[in-house]
C-alpha atoms as a PDB file:
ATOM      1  CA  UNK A   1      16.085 -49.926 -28.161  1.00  0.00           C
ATOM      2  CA  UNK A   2      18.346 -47.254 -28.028  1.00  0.00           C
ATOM      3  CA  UNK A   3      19.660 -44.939 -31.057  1.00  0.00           C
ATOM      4  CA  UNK A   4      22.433 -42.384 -30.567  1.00  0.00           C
ATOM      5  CA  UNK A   5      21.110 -38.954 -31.553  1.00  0.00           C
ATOM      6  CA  UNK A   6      24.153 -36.244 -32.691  1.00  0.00           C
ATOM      7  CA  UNK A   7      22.963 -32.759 -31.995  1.00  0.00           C
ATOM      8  CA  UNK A   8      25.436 -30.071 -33.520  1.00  0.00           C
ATOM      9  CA  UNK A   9      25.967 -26.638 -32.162  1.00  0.00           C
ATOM     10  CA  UNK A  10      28.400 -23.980 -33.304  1.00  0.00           C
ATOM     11  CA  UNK A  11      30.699 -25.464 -30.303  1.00  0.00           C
ATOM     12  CA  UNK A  12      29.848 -28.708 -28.898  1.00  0.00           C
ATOM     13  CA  UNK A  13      28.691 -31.492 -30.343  1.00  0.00           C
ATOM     14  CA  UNK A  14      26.199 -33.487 -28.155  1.00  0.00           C
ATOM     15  CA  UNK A  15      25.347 -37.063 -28.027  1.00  0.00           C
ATOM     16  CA  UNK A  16      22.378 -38.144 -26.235  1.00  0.00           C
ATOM     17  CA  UNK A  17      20.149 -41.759 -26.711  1.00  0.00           C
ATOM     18  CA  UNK A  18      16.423 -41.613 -27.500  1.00  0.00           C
ATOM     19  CA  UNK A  19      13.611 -44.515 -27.258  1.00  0.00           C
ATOM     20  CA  UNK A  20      12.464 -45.331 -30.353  1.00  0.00           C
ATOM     21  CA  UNK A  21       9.646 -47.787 -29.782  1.00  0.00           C
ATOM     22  CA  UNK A  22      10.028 -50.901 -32.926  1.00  0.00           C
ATOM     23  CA  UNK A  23       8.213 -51.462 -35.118  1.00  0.00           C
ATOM     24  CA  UNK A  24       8.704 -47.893 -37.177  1.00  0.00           C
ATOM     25  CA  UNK A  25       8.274 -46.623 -40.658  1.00  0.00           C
ATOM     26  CA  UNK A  26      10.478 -43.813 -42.733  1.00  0.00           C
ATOM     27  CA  UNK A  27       9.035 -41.698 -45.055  1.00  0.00           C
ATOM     28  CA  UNK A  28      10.877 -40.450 -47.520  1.00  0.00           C
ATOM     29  CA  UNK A  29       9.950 -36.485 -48.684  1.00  0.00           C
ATOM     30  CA  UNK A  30       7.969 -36.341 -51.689  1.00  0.00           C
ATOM     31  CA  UNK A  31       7.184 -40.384 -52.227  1.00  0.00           C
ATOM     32  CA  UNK A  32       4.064 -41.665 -50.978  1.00  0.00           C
ATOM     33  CA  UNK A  33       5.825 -44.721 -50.511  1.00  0.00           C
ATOM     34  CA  UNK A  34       6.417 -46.263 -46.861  1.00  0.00           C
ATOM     35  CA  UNK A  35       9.585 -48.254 -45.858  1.00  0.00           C
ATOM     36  CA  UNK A  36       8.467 -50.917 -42.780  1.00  0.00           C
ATOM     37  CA  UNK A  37      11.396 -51.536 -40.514  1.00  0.00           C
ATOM     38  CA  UNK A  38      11.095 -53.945 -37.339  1.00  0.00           C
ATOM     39  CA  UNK A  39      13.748 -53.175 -35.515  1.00  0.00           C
ATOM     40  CA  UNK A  40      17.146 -51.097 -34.993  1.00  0.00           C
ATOM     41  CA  UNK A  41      18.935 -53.445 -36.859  1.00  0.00           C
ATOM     42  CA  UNK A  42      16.675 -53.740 -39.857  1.00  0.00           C
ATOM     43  CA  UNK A  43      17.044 -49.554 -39.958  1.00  0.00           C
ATOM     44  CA  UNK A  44      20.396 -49.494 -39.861  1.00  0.00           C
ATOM     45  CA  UNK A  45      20.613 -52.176 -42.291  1.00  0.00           C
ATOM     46  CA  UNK A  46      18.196 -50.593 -44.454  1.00  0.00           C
ATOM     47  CA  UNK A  47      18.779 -46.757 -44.395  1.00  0.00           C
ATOM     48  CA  UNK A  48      22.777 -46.308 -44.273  1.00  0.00           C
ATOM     49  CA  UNK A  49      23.052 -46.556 -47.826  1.00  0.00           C
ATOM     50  CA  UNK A  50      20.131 -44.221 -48.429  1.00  0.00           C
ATOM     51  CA  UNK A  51      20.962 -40.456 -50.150  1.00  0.00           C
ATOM     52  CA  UNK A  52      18.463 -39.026 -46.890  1.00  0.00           C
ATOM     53  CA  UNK A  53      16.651 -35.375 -47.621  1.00  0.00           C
ATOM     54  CA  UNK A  54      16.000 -33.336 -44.739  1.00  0.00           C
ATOM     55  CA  UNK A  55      12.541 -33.723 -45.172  1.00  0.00           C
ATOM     56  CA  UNK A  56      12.670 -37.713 -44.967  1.00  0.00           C
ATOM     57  CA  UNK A  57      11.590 -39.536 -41.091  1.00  0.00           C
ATOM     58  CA  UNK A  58      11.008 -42.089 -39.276  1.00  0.00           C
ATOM     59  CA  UNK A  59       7.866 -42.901 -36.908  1.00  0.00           C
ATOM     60  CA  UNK A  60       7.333 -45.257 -34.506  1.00  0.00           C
ATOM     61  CA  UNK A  61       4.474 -46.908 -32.908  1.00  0.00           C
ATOM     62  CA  UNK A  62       3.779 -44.656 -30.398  1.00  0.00           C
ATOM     63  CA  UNK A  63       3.633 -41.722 -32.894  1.00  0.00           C
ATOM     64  CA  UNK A  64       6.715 -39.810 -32.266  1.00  0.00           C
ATOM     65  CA  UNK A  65       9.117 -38.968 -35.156  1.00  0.00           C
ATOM     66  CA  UNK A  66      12.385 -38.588 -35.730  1.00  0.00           C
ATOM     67  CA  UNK A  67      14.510 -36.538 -38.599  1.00  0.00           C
ATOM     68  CA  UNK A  68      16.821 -38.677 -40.612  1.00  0.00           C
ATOM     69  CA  UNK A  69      20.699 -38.046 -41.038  1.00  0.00           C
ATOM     70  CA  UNK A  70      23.391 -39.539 -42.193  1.00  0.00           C
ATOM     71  CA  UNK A  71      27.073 -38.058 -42.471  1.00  0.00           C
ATOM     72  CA  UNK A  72      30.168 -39.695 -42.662  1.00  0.00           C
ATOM     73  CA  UNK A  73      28.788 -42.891 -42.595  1.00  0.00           C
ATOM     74  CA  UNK A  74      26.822 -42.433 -39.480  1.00  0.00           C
ATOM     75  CA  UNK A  75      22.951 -42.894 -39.288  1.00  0.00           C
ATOM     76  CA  UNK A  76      21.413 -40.666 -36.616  1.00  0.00           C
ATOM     77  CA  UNK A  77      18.139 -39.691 -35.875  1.00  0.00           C
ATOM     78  CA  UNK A  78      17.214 -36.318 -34.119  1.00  0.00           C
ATOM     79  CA  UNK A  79      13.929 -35.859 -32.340  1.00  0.00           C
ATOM     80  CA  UNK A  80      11.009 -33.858 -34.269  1.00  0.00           C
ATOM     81  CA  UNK A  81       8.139 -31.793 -32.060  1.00  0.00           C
ATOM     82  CA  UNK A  82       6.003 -33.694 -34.648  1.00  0.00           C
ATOM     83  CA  UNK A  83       3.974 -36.846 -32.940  1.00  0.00           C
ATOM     84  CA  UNK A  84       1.710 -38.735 -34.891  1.00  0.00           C
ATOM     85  CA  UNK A  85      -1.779 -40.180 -34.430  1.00  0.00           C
ATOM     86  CA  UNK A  86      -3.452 -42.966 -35.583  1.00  0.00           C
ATOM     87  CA  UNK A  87      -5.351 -41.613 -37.823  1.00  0.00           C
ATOM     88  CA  UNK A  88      -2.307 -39.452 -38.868  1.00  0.00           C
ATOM     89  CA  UNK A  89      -0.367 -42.857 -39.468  1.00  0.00           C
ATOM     90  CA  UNK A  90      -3.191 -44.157 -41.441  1.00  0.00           C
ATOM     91  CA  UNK A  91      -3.889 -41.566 -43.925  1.00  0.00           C
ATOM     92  CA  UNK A  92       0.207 -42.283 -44.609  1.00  0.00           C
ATOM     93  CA  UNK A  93      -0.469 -46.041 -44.705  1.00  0.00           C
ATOM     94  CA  UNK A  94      -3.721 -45.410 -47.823  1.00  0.00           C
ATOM     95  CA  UNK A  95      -1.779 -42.956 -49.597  1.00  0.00           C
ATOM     96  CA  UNK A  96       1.302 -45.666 -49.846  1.00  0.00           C
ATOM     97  CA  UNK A  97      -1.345 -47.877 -51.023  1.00  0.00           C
ATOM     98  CA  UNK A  98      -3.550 -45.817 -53.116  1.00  0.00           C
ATOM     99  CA  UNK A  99       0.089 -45.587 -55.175  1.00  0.00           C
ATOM    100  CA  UNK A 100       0.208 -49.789 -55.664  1.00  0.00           C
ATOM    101  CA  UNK A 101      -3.600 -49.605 -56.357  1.00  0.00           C
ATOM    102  CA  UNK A 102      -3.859 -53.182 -54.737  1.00  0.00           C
ATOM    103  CA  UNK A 103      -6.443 -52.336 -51.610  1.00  0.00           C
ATOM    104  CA  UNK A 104     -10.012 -50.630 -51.474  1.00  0.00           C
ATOM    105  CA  UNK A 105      -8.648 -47.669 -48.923  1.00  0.00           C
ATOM    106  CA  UNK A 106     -12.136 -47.525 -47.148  1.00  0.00           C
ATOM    107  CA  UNK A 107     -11.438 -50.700 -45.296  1.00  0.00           C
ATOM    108  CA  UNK A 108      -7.967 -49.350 -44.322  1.00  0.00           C
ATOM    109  CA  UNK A 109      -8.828 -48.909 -40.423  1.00  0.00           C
ATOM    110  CA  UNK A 110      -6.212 -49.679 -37.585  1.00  0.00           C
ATOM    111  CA  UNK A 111      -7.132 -49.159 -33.825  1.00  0.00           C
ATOM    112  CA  UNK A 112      -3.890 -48.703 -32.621  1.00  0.00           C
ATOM    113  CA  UNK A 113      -0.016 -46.594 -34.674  1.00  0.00           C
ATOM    114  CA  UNK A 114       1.245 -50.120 -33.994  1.00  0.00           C
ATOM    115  CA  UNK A 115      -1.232 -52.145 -35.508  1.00  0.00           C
ATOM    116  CA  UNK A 116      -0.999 -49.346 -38.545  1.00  0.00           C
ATOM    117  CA  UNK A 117       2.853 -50.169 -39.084  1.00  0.00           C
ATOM    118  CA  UNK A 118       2.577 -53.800 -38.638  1.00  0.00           C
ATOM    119  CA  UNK A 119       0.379 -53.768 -41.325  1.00  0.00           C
ATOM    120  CA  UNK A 120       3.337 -53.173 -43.353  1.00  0.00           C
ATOM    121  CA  UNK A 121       5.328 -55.845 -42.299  1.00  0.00           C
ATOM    122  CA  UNK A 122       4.301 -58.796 -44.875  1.00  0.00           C
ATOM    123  CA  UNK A 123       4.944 -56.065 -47.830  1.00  0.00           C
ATOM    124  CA  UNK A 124       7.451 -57.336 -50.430  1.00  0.00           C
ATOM    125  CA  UNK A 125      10.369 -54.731 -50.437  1.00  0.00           C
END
């Protein structure tokens, strides 16, 4: 899928499209809490209403991130030099559910970033 990035200088304004490999998850600054989204459409759907921080992202199951905006309406994600491992993505996926205190963390083990975001997917919203 393909998600229009704005980059702003001081006198252009660029527009380029990025690969974001589906399934992804944002995380929001400051909340432990992880928001599962499956596909373009289910981010869009989910995040345009959201008061985004500049702090707040989105990662996707080959581990590369992406900075959340939104301005005018307009939901854009920007590219971060951040990428993300598995066992990155994991110690995000216990500490969202060492906050619901629901599942013993030491069993939380995922071979693959995808496997680690799909294991969001069943979670009530």
């Amino acid at each position: 899928m393909l998600v229009v990035t704005t980059i702003k200088s001081s006198k252009q304004h660029i527009e380029r499209a990025v690969m974001i490999s589906w399934p992804s998850l944002v995380k929001l600054d400051g909340d432990d809490e992880l928001i599962y989204v499956a596909s373009e459409h289910e981010f869009r759907a989910e995040c345009s209403d959201m008061i985004l921080g500049e702090e707040d992202y989105l990662i996707d199951s080959v581990g590369d991130s992406y900075s959340l905006q939104s301005s005018s309406n307009q939901l854009s994600l920007e590219k971060r030099p951040e990428r993300y491992s598995t066992e990155n993505v994991t110690k995000l996926i216990r500490n969202h559910e060492f906050q619901k205190a629901e599942v013993c963390l030491m069993k939380i083990h995922f071979l693959t970033i995808e496997e680690a975001i799909q294991s969001l997917a069943f979670e009530p919203r």
